[in-house]
Protein backbone atom coordinates (compact mmCIF):
# COMPACT_ATOMS: atom_id res chain seq x y z
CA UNK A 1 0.00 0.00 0.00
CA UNK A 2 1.38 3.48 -0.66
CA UNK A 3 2.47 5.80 2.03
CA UNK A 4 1.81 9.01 0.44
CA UNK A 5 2.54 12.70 1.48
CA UNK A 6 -1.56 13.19 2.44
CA UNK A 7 -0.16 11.11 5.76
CA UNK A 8 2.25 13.63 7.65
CA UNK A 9 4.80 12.87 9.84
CA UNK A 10 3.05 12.39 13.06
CA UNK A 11 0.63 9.77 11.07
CA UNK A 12 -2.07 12.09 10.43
CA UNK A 13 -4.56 11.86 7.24
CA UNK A 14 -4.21 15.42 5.67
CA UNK A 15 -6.24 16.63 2.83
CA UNK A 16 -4.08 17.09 -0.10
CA UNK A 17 -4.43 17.38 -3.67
CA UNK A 18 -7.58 15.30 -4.92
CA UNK A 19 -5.57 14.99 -8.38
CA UNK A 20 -2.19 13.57 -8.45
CA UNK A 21 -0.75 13.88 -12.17
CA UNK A 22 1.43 11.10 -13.37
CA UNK A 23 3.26 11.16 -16.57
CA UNK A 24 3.33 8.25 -19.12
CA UNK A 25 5.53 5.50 -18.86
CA UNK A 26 7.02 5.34 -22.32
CA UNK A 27 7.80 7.10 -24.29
CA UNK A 28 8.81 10.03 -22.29
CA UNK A 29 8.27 13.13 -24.24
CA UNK A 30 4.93 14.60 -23.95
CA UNK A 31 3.52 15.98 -26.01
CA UNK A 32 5.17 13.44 -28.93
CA UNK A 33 8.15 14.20 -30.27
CA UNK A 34 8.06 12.51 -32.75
CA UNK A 35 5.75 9.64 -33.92
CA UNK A 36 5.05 6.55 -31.65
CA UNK A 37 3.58 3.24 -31.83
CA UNK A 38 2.49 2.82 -28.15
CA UNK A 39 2.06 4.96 -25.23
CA UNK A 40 2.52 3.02 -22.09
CA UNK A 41 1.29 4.14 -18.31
CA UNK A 42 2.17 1.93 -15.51
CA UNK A 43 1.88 1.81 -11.84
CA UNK A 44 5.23 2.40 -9.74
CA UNK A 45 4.27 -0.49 -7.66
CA UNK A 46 6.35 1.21 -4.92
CA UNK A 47 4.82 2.71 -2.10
CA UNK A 48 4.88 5.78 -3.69
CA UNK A 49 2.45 9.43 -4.18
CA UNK A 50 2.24 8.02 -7.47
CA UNK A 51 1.67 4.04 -6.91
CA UNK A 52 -1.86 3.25 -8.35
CA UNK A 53 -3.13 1.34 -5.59
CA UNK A 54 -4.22 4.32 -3.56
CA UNK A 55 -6.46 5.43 -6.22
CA UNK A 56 -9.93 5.36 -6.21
CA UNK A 57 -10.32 6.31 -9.78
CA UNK A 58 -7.65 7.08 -12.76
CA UNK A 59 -8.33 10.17 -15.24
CA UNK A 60 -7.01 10.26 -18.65
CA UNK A 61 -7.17 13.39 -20.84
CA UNK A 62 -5.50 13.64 -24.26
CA UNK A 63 -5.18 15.17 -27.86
CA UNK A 64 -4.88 13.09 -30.18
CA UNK A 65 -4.21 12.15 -34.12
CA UNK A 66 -3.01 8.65 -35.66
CA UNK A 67 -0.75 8.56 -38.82
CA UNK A 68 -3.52 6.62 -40.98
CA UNK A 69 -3.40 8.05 -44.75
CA UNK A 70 -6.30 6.55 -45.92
CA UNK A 71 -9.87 7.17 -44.90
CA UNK A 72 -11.03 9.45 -42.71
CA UNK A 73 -10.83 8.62 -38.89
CA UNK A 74 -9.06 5.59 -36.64
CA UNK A 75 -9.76 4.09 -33.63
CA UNK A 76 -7.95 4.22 -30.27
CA UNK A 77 -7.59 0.92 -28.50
CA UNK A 78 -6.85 0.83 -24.86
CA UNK A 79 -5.29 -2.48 -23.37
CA UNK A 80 -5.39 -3.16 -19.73
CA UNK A 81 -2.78 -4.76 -18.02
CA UNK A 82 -1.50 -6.07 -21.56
CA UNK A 83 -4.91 -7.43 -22.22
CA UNK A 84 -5.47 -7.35 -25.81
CA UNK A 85 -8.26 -10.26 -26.00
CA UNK A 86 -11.10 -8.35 -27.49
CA UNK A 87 -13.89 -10.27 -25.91
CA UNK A 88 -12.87 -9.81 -22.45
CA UNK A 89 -14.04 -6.05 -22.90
CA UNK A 90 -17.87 -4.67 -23.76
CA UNK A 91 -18.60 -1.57 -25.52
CA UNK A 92 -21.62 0.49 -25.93
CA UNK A 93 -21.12 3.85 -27.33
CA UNK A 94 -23.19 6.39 -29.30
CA UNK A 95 -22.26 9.48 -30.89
CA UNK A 96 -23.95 12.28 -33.19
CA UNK A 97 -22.11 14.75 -35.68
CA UNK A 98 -25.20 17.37 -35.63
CA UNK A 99 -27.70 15.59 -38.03
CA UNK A 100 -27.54 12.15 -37.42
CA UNK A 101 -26.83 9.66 -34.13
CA UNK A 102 -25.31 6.37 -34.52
CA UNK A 103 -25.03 3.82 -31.20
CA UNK A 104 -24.21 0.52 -31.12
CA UNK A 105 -22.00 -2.37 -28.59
CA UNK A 106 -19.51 -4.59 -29.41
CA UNK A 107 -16.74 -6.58 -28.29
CA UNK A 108 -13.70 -4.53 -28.57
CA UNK A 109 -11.17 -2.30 -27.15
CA UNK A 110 -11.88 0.84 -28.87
CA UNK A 111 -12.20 3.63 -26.70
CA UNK A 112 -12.52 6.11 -28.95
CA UNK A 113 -12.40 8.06 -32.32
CA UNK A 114 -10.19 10.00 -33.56
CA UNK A 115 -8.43 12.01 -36.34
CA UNK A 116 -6.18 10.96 -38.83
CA UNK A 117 -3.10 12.13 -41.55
CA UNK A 118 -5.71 12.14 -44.08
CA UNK A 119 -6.72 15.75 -43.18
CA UNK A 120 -5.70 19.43 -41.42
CA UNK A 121 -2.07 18.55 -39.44
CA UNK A 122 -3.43 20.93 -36.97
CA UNK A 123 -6.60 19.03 -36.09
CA UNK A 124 -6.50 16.79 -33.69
CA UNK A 125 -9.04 14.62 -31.31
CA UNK A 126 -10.08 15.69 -27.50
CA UNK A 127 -10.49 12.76 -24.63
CA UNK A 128 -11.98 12.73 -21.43
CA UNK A 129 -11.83 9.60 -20.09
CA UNK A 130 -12.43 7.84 -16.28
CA UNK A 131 -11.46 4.17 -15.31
CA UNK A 132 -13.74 4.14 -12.24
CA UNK A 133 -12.70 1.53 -8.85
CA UNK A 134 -9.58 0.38 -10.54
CA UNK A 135 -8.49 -1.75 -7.36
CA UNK A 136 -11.63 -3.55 -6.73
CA UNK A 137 -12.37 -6.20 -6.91
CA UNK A 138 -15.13 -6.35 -9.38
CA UNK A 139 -15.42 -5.71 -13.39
CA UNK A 140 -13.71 -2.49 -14.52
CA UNK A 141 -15.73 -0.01 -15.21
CA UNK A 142 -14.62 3.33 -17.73
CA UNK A 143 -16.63 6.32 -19.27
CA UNK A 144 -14.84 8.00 -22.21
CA UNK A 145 -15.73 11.23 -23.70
CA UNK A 146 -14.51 11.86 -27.40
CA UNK A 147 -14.59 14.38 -29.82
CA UNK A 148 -13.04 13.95 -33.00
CA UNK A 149 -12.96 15.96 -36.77
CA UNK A 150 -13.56 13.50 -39.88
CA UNK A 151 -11.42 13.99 -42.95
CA UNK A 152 -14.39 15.22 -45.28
CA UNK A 153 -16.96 13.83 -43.31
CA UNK A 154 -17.05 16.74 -40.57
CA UNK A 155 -16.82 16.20 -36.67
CA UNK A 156 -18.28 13.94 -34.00
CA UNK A 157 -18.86 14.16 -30.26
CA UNK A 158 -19.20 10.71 -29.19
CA UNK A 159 -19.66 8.82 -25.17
CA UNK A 160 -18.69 5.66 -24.47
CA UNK A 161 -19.27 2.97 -21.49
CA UNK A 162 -16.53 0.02 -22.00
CA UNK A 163 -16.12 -2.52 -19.31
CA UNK A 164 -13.29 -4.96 -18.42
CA UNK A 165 -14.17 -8.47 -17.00
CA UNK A 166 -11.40 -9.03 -15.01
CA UNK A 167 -11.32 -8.82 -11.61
CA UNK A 168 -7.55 -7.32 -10.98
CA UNK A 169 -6.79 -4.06 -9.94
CA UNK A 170 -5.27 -1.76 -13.06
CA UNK A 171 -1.15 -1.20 -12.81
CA UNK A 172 -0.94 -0.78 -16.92
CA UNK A 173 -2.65 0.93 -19.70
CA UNK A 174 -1.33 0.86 -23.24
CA UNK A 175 -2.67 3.18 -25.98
CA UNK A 176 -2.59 2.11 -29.67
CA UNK A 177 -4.53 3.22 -33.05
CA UNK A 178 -6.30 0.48 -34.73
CA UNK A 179 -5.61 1.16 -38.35
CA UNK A 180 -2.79 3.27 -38.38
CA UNK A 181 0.89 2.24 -37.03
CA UNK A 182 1.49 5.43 -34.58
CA UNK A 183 0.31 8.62 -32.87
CA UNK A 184 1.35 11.43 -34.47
CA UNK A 185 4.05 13.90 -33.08
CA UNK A 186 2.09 16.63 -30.87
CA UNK A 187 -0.09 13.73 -29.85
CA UNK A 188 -0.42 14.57 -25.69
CA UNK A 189 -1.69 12.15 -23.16
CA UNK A 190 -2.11 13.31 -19.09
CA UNK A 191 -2.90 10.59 -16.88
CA UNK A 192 -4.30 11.57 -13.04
CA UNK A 193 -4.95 9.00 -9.80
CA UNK A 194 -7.98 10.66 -7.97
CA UNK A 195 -7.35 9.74 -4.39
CA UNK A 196 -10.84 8.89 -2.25
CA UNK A 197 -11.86 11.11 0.53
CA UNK A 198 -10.42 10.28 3.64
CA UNK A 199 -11.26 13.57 6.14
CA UNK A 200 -14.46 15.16 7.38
């Protein structure tokens, strides 16, 4: 269990920051610089502010854009603790693009949309997402929240429920796009640990 600095030195439950930022694993630069395949985070597993087993819930918030040159758009798959078998996660998601709503559920790891080298070098996708309970021990459960701009198709806002079935508590989280082979340089991803509320 982590001994972090919300417990002073006489012992004492403090209330410190409710965010604690953590940076991603590999590769270190971020923002990209330069294209990469993967982008890793992973638990410290050391007792540390930053270990993940004091969390009650992890935050990710990114910008986005995968190197995909044709069509318009990619996926982003998210792999928990190097879990890549789709069918141990469920998806429902919907999203809308101003005239039209599509929803639907599957058996994947796509978390999201997002933009691709198809179109504008400056556009990229927004992310919102929460991994909710991550050291229970019940099914994960994560809400993302996407927007994206479509190569010649226009934009989407897009929500997303995706569940793990495994009953471990989260120490890794890999990031990958589906059709393309990297994230683009400028490509930013901030992970947080929300800690639970431990003082009146």
């Amino acid at each position: 269990m982590a001994d972090p600095s919300y417990i002073n030195a006489a012992g004492i439950l403090t209330d410190g920051e409710a965010w604690i930022p953590i940076g991603p694993t590999s590769p270190a630069a971020n923002p990209l610089t330069s294209d990469a395949s993967v982008i890793t985070f992973t638990s410290p597993n050391d007792g540390s502010s930053t270990d993940w087993s004091q969390f009650l819930n992890l935050i990710l918030i990114g910008t986005a854009r995968s190197d995909r040159s044709g069509g318009s758009w990619d996926n982003i798959n998210i792999s928990l603790n190097q879990d890549t078998t789709d069918a141990n996660y469920r998806r429902k998601y919907g999203y809308g693009d101003g005239s039209s709503v599509t929803y639907s559920g599957s058996g994947l790891r796509i978390a999201a949309h997002t933009t691709c080298e198809a179109g504008d070098d400056l556009i990229f996708s927004a992310h919102v997402w929460h991994l909710l309970d991550v050291n229970s021990g019940k099914y994960k459960s994560m809400l993302f929240h996407n927007s994206a701009e479509y190569y010649s198709t226009g934009g989407i806002i897009e929500m997303e429920g995706l569940t793990w079935t495994k009953n471990e508590s989260i120490e890794r989280i890999d990031l990958t796009v589906k059709y393309g082979s990297n994230f683009k340089e400028h490509t930013r991803w901030d992970l947080f640990g929300e800690l639970p509320r431990m003082v009146s």
